[in-house]
Protein backbone atom coordinates (compact mmCIF):
# COMPACT_ATOMS: atom_id res chain seq x y z
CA UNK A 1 238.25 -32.87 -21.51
CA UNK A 2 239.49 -29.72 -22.84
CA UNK A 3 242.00 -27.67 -20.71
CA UNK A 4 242.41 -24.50 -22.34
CA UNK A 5 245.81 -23.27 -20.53
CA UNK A 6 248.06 -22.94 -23.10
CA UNK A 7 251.04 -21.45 -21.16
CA UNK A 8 252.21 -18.12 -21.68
CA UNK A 9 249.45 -16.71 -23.80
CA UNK A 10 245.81 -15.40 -23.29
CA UNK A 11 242.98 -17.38 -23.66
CA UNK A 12 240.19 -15.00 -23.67
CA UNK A 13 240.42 -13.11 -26.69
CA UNK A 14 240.81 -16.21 -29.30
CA UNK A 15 243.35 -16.96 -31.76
CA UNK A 16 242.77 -13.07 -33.25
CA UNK A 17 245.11 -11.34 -30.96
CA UNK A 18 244.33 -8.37 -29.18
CA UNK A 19 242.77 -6.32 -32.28
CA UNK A 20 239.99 -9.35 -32.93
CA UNK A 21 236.47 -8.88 -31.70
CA UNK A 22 235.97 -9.72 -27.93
CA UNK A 23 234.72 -13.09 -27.60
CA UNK A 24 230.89 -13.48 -26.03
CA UNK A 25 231.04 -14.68 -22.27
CA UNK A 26 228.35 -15.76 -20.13
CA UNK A 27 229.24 -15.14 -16.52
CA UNK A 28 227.81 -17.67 -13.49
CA UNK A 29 228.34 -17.12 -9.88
CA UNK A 30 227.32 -19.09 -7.30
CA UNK A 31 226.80 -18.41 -3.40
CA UNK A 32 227.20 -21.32 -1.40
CA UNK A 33 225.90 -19.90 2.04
CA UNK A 34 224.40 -22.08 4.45
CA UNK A 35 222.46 -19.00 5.58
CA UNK A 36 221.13 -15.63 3.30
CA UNK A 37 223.07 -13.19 4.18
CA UNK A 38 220.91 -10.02 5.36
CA UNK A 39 220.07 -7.39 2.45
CA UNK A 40 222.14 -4.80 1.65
CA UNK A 41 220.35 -1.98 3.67
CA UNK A 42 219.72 -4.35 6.53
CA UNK A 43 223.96 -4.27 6.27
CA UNK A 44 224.03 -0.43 5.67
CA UNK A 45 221.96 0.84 8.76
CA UNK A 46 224.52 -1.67 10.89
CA UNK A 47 227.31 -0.07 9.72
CA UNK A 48 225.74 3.27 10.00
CA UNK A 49 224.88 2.64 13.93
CA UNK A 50 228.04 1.15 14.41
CA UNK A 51 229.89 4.12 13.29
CA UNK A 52 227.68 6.32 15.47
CA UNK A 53 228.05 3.96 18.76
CA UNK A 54 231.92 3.96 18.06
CA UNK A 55 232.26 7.51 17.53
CA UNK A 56 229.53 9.68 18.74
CA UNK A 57 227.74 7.80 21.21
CA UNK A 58 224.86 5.15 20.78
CA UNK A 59 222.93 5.75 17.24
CA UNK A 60 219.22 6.92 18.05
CA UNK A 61 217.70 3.97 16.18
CA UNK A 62 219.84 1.53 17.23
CA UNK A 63 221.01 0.27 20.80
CA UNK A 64 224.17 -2.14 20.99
CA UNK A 65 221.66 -5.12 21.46
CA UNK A 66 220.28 -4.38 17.94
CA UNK A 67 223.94 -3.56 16.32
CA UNK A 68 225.21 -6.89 17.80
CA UNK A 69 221.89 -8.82 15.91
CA UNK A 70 222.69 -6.93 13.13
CA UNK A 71 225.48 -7.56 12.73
CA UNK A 72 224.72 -11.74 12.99
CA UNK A 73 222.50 -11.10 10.91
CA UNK A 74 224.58 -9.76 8.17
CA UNK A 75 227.43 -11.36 8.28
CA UNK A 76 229.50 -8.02 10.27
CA UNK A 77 232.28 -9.54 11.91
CA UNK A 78 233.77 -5.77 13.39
CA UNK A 79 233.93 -4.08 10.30
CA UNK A 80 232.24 -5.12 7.20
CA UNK A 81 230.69 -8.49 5.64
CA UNK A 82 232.00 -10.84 3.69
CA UNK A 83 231.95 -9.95 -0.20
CA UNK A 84 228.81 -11.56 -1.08
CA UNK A 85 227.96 -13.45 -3.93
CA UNK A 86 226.76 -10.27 -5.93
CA UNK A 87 229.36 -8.10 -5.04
CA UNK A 88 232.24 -10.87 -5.95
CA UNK A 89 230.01 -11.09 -9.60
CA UNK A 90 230.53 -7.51 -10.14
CA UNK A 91 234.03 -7.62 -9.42
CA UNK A 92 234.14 -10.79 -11.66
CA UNK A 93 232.72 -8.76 -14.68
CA UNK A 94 235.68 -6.60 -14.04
CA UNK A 95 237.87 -9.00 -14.53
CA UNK A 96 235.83 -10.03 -17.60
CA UNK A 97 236.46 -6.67 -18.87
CA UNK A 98 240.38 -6.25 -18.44
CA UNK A 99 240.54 -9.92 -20.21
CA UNK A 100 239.15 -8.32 -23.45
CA UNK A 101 235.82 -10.37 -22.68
CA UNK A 102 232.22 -9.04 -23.68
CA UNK A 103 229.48 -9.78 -20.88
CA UNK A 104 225.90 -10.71 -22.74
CA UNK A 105 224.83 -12.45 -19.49
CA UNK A 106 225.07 -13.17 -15.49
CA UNK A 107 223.78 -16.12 -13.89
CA UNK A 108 223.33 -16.26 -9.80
CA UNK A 109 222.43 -19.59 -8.03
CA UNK A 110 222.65 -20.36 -4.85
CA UNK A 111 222.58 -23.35 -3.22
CA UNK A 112 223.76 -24.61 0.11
CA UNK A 113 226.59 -27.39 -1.02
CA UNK A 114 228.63 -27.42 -4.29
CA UNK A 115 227.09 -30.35 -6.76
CA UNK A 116 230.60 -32.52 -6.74
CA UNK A 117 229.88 -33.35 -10.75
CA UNK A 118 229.19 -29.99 -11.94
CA UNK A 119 229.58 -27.33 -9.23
CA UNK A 120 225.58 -26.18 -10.02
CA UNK A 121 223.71 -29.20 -10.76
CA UNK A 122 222.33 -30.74 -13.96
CA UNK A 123 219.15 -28.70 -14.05
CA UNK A 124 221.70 -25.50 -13.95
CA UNK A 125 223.81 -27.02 -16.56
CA UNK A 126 221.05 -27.11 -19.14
CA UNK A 127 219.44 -24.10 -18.49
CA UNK A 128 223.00 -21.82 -18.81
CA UNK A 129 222.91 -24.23 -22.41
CA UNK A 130 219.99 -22.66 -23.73
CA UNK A 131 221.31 -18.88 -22.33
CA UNK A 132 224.92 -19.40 -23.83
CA UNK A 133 222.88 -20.45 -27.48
CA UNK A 134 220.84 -17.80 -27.54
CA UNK A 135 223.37 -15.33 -26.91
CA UNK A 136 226.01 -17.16 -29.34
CA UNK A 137 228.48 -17.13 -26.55
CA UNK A 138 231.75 -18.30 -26.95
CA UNK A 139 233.02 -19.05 -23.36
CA UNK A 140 231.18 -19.27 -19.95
CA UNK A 141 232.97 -18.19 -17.33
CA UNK A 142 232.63 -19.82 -12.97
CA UNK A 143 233.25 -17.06 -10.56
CA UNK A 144 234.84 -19.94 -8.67
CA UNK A 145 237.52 -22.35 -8.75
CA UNK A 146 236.20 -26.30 -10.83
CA UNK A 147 237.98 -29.53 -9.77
CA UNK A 148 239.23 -31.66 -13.25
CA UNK A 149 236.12 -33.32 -12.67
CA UNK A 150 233.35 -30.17 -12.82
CA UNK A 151 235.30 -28.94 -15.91
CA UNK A 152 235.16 -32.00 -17.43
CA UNK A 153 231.56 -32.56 -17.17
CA UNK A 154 230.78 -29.19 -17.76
CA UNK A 155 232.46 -28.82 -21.18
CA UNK A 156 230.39 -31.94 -22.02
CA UNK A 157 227.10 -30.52 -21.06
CA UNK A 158 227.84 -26.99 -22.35
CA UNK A 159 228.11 -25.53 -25.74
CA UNK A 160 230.97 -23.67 -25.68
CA UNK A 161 234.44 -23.29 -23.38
CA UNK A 162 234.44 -22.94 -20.17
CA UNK A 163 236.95 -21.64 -18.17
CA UNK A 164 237.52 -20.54 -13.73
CA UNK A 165 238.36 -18.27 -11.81
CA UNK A 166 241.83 -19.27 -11.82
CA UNK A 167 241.92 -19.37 -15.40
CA UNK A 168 240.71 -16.28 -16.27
CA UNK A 169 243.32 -14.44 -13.80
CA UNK A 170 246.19 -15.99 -14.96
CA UNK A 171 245.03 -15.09 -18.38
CA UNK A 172 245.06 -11.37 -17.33
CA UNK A 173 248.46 -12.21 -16.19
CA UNK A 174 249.79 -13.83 -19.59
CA UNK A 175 247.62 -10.68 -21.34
CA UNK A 176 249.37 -8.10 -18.91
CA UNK A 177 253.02 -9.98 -18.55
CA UNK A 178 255.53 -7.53 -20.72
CA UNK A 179 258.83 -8.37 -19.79
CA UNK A 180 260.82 -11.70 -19.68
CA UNK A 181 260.55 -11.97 -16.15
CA UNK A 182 256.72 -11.26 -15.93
CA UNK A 183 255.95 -13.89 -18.83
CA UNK A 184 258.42 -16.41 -17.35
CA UNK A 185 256.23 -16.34 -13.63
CA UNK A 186 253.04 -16.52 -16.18
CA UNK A 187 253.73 -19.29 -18.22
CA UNK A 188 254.92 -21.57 -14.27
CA UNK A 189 251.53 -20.16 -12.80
CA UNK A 190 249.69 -21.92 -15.90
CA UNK A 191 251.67 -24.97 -16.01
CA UNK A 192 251.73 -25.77 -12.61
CA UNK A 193 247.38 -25.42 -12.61
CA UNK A 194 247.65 -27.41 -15.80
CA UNK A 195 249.45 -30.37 -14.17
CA UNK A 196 246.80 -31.50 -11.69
CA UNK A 197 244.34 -31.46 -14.49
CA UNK A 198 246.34 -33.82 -16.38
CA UNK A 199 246.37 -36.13 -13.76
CA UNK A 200 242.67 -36.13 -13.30
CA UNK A 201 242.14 -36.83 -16.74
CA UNK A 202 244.69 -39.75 -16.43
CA UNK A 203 242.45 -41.47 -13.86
CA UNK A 204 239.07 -40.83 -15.86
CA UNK A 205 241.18 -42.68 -19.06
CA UNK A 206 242.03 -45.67 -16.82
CA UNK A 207 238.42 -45.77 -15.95
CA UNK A 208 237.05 -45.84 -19.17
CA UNK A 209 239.85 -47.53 -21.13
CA UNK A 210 238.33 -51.37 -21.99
CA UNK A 211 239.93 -52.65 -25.09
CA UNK A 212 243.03 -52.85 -27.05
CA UNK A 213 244.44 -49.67 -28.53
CA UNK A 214 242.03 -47.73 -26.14
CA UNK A 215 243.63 -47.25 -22.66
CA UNK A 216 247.08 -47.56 -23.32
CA UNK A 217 247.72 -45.41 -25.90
CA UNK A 218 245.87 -42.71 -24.04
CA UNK A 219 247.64 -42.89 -21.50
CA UNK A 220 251.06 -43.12 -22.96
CA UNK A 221 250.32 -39.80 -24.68
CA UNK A 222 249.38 -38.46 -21.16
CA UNK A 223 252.61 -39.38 -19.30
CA UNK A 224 254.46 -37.98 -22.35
CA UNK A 225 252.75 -34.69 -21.85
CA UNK A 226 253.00 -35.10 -18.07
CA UNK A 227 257.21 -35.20 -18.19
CA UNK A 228 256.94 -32.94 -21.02
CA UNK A 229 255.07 -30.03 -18.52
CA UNK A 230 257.14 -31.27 -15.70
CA UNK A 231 260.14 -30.69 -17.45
CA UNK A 232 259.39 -27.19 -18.61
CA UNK A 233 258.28 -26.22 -14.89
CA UNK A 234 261.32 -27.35 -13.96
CA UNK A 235 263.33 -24.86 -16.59
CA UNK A 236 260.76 -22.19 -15.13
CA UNK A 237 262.24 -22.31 -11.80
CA UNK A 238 265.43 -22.58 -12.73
CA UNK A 239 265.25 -19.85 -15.17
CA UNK A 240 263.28 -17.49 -11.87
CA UNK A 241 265.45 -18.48 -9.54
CA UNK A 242 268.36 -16.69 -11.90
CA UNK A 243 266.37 -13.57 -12.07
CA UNK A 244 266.13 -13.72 -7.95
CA UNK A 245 270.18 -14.44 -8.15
CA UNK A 246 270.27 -11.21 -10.14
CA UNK A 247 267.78 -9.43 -7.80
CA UNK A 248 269.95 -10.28 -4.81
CA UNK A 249 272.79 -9.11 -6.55
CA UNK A 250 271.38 -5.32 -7.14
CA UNK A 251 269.91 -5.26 -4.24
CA UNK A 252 273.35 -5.57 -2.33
CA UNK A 253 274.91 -3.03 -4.69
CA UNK A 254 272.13 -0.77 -3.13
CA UNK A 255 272.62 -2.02 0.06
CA UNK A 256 275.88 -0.88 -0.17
CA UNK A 257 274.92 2.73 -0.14
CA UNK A 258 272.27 3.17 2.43
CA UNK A 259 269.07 4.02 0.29
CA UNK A 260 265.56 2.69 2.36
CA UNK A 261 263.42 0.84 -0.24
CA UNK A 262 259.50 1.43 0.03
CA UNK A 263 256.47 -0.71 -1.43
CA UNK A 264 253.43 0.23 -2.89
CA UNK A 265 250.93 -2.67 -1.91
CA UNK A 266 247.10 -2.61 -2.33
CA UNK A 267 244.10 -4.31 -3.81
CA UNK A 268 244.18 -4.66 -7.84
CA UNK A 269 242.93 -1.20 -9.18
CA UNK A 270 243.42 0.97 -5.63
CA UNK A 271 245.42 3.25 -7.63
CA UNK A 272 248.87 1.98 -6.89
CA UNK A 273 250.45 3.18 -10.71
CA UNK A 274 248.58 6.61 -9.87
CA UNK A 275 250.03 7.26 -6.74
CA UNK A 276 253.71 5.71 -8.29
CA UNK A 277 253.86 8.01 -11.01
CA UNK A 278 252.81 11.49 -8.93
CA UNK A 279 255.14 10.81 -6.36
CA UNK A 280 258.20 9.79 -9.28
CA UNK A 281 257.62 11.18 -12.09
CA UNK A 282 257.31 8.47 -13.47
CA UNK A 283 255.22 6.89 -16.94
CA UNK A 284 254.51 3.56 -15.87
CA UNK A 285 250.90 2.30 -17.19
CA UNK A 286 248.10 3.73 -14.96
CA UNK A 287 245.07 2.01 -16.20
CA UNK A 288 241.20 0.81 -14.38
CA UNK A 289 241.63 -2.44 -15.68
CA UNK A 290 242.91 -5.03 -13.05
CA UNK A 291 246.30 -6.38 -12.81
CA UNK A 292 247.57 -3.67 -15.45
CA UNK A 293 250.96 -3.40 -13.44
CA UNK A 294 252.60 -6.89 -13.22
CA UNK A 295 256.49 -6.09 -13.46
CA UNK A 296 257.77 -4.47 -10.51
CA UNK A 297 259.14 -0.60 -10.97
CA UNK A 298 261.75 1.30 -8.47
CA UNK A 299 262.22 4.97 -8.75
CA UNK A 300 264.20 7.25 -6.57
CA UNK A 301 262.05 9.83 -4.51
CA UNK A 302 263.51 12.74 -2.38
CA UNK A 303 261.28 12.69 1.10
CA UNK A 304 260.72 16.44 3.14
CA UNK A 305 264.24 15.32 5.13
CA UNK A 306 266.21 15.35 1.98
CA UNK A 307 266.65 12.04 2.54
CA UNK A 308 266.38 9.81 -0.17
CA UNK A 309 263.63 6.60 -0.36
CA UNK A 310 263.61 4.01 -3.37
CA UNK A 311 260.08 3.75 -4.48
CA UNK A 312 258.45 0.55 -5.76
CA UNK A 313 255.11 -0.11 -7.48
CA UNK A 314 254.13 -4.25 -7.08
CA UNK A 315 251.50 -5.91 -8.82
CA UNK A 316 247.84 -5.80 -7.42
CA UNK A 317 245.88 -8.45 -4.92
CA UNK A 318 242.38 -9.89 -5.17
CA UNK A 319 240.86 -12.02 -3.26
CA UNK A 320 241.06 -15.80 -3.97
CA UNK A 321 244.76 -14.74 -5.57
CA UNK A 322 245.41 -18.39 -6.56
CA UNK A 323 248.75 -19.79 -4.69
CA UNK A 324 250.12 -20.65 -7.53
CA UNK A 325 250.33 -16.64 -8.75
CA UNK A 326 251.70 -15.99 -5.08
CA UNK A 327 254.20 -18.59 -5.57
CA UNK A 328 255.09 -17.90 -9.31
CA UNK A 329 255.88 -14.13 -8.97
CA UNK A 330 257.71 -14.40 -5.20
CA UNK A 331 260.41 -12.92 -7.21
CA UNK A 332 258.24 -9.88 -8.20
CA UNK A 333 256.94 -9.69 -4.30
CA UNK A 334 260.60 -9.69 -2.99
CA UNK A 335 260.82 -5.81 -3.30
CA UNK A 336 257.56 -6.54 -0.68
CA UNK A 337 259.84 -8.62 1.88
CA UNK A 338 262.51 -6.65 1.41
CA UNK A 339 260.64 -3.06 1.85
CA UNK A 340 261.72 -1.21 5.24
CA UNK A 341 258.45 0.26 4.89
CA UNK A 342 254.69 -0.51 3.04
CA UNK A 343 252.35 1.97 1.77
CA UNK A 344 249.17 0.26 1.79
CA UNK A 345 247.04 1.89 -0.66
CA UNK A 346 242.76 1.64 -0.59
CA UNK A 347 240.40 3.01 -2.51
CA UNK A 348 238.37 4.86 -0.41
CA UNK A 349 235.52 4.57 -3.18
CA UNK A 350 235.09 1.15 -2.77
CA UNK A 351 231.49 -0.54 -1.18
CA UNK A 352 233.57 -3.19 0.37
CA UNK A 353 236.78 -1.85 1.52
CA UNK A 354 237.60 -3.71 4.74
CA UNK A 355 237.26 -6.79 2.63
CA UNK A 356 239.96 -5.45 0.15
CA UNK A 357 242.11 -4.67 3.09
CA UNK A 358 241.99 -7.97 4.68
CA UNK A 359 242.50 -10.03 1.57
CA UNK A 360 245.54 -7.68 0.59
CA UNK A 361 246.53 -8.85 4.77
CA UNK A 362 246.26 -12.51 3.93
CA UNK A 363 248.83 -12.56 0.88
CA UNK A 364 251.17 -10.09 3.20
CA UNK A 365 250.90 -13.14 5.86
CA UNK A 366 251.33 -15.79 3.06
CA UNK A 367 254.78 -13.38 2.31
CA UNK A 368 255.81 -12.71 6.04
CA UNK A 369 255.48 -9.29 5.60
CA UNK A 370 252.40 -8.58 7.74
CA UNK A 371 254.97 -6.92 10.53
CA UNK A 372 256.37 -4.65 8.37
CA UNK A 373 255.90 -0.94 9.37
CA UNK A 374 252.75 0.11 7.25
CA UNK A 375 251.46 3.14 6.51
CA UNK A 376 247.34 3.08 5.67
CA UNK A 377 246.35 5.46 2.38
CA UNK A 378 243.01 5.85 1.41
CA UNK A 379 243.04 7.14 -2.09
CA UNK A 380 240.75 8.61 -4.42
CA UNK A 381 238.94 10.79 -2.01
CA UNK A 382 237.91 12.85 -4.98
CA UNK A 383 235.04 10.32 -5.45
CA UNK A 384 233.90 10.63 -2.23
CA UNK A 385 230.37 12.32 -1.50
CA UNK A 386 231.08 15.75 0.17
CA UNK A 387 230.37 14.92 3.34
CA UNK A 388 232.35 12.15 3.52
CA UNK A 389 235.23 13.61 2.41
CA UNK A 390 235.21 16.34 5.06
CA UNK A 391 235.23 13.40 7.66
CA UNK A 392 238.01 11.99 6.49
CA UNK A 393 240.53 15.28 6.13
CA UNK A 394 239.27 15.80 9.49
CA UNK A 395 240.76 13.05 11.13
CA UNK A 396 243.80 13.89 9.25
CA UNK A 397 247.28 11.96 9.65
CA UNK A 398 246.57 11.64 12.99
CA UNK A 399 243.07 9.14 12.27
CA UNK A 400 245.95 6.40 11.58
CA UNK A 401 244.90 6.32 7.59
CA UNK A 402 245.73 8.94 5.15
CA UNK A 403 243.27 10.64 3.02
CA UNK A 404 244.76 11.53 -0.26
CA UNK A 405 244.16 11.43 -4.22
CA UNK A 406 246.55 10.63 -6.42
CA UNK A 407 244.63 12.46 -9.34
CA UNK A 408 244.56 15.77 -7.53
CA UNK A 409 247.78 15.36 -5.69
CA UNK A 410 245.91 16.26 -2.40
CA UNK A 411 247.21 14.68 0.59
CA UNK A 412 250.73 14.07 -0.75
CA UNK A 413 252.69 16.18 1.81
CA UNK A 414 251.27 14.58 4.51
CA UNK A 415 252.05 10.80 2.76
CA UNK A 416 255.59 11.87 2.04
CA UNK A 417 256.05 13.26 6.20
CA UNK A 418 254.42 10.06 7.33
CA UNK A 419 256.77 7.98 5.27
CA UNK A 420 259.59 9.93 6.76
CA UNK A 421 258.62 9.13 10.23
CA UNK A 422 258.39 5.52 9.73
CA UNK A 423 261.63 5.19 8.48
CA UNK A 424 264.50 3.96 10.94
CA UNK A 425 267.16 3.11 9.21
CA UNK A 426 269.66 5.62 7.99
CA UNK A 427 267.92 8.11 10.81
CA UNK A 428 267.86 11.99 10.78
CA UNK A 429 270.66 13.78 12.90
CA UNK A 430 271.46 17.45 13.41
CA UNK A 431 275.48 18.55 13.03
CA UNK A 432 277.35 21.17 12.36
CA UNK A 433 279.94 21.67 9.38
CA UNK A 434 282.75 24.09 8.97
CA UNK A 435 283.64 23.52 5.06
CA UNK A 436 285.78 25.53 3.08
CA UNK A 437 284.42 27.75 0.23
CA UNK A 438 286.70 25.76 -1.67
CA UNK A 439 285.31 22.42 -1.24
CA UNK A 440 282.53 22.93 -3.71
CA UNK A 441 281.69 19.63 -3.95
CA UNK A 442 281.17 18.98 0.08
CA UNK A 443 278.83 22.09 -0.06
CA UNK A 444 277.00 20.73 -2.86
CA UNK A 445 276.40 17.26 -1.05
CA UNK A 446 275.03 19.84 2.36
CA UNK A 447 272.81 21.06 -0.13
CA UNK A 448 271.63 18.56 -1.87
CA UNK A 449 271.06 15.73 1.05
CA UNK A 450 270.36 17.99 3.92
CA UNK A 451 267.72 20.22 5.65
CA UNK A 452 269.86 23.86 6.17
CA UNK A 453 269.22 25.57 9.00
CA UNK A 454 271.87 28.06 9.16
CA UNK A 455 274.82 29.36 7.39
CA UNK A 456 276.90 32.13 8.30
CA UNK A 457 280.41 32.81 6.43
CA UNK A 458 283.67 33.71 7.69
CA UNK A 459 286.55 34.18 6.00
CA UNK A 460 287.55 31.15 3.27
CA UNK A 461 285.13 29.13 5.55
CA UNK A 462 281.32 28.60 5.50
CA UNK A 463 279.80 27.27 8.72
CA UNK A 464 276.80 25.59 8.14
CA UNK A 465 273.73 23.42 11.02
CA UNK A 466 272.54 21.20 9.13
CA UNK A 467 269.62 17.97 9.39
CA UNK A 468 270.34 15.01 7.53
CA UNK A 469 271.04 11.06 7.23
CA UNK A 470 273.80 9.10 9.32
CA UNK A 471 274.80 8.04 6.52
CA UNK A 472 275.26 11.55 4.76
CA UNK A 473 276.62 13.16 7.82
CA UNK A 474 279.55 10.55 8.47
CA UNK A 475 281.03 10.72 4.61
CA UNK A 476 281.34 14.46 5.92
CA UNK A 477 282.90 14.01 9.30
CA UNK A 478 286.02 15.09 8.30
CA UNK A 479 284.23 19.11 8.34
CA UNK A 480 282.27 18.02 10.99
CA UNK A 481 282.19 20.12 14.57
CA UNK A 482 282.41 17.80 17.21
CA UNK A 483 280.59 18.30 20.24
């Protein structure tokens, strides 16, 4: 068996580097539904008489009898299906497509149980043979996870590599990783998948080993490796659990002066780096390939108050995000737990939104930040149809998500108020300031970190009614009016 993870580095785009030719990938998904799902416009005239009966009254050609058999029927469990097998292939080619990788063709089988030996069967295994020959591929890539065992027999019955789900997103990761940090929670992600694979090769050896020379040796080689990997993850979390050490440490110098830290947290490719750099300034890497941000980023952003919000941009979810990734960059995901607030951003473009949103839900659970004050932003609206457009700015900030795009900047005042009502710490108070004209500094501070409302002078004195943050407001108390 060949196991392909070679830790820290890509695995898609050969032994070239970036500027060889993308390697040839055959792409195989399989749907493993006891049931066919209903078509797609069965789904679509659900959703469409759902919408009516929730918001204008029953739909004309469609009582709630029908809706509720619809939505059996098609999977609807209150607001849209389950990705299905098609849709998750599409996504998968996108995937394909930030690895470097060159799609020449998509297989679709479905089946009602996995084949424990190969995932798809024999008859499957020799018929993606002859596709990945004829189109000289040079990988073929499972839109779903292969136990030792499947990848084992499906190397041997195919021409060419073959690599996972999990595999190909961690080699996104290791393609993406920039900084020491990012390629340290990389190379732990891939080791720590590699490990159980050695095992299950151990067991296959001890199976097949008969003679002299034939087991043992094999599998002296394989517990050497086995410490060797073990010993390395073991320097990994070591070596991440002195970048958390560090973390800590800044984050108590900030703590120290009251500054509210908020996350940017969304489904890969939502427009997270967008949004980060209109609201900053910013120049991080805004790309439509997933997973382009991996390594955290914190600016400082001025809200209407005046008061003052650290800004973070976190790496992308997806559904199926293996645990090991979770695990590997908690480090990275600490600005998450740590957040007073979350800016949950969607793409209001996408077919299968609600599925986005609860996958992005699930690895906020897996974090313990599912409580955490959020604040709902659908973005791109500029790709909406007309119509749909209008029916979104016409709920407003009051329909509980936020229309905006980050491309056109519309939407952004009404992001930055909302963000300024959900925070509670550091809160806004009125007071009023008699400062001398001499105190140039304590004027500039007014200035700077408060909301002016009125300022009348008299004398050597300026008196000023200001808005601002506790915080601000008792470093001035000694030109503070009292009562």
């Amino acid at each position: 068996m060949r196991t392909h993870v070679t830790a820290g580095k890509s695995l898609v785009t050969g032994t070239g580097g970036r500027h060889s030719p993308p390697e040839r990938a055959v792409l195989v998904g399989v749907d493993f539904s006891r049931r066919r799902l209903a078509s797609r416009a069965t789904y679509v005239d659900a959703r469409r008489a759902v919408l009516c009966l929730e918001s204008e009254g029953p739909a004309p050609e469609a009582s709630a009898q029908q809706i509720h058999s619809a939505r059996a029927a098609s999977g609807y469990a209150g607001a849209s299906p389950l990705l299905d097998a098609r849709q998750s292939l599409d996504e998968f080619r996108e995937l394909v497509s930030s690895a470097g990788g060159e799609v020449v063709a998509e297989l679709l089988q479905r089946r009602p149980v996995p084949d424990p030996a190969t995932l798809i069967g024999s008859g499957k295994v020799e018929e993606i043979a002859a596709i990945a020959a004829s189109q000289n591929a040079d990988l073929i890539l499972f839109d779903h996870d292969l136990s030792p065992t499947q990848l084992r027999n499906l190397e041997d019955g195919l021409p060419c590599r073959v690599l996972d789900r999990t595999q190909l997103i961690l080699d996104i990761f290791a393609r993406h990783a920039r900084t020491r940090e990012g390629q340290l929670q990389v190379e732990l992600a891939q080791l720590e998948y590699l490990l159980p694979r050695l095992a299950g090769l151990g067991k296959t050896m001890s199976q097949l080993g008969g003679g002299i020379g034939t087991r043992g040796p094999g599998e002296t080689k394989l517990e050497t490796d086995r410490r060797r990997i073990q010993r390395r993850i073991d320097r990994l979390k070591s070596d991440l659990e002195s970048v958390r050490r560090v973390r800590r440490q800044q984050r108590s110098r900030r703590e120290a002066v009251p500054v509210p830290t908020v996350a940017l947290v969304g489904y890969t490719n939502a427009g997270k780096s967008t949004l980060f750099n209109l609201l900053t300034g910013a120049q991080v890497l805004a790309s439509s390939r997933m997973f382009a941000t991996l390594d955290p980023k914190l600016r400082a952003l001025e809200l209407p108050s005046r008061r003052r919000i650290l800004l973070s941009d976190t790496v992308g979810f997806i559904r199926n995000l293996p645990h090991t990734l979770v695990t590997s960059f908690r480090a990275t995901l600490e600005e998450v737990t740590q957040a007073e607030v979350l800016i949950h951003v969607r793409d209001a473009a996408s077919t299968y939104g609600e599925e986005q949103k609860s996958q992005v839900e699930k690895v906020l659970g897996e974090l313990d930040a599912l409580s955490k004050p959020r604040i709902e932003v659908l973005n791109k609206i500029d790709l909406l149809p007309a119509a749909e457009r209008a029916r979104l700015e016409a709920g407003g900030p009051s329909g509980g998500e936020l229309p905006v795009s980050a491309l056109t900047g519309e939407g952004i005042r009404d992001l930055l108020q909302a963000v300024d009502s959900a925070l509670h710490s550091d809160p806004l108070i009125e007071a009023e300031f008699v400062v001398p004209q001499s105190e140039g500094e304590v004027l500039a501070a007014i200035d700077a970190g408060m909301t002016v409302h009125r300022r009348e002078y008299e004398g050597n004195a300026v008196h000023l009614s200001a808005s601002g943050p506790t915080s601000l407001v008792g470093r001035l108390r000694l030109f503070r009016i009292r009562g």
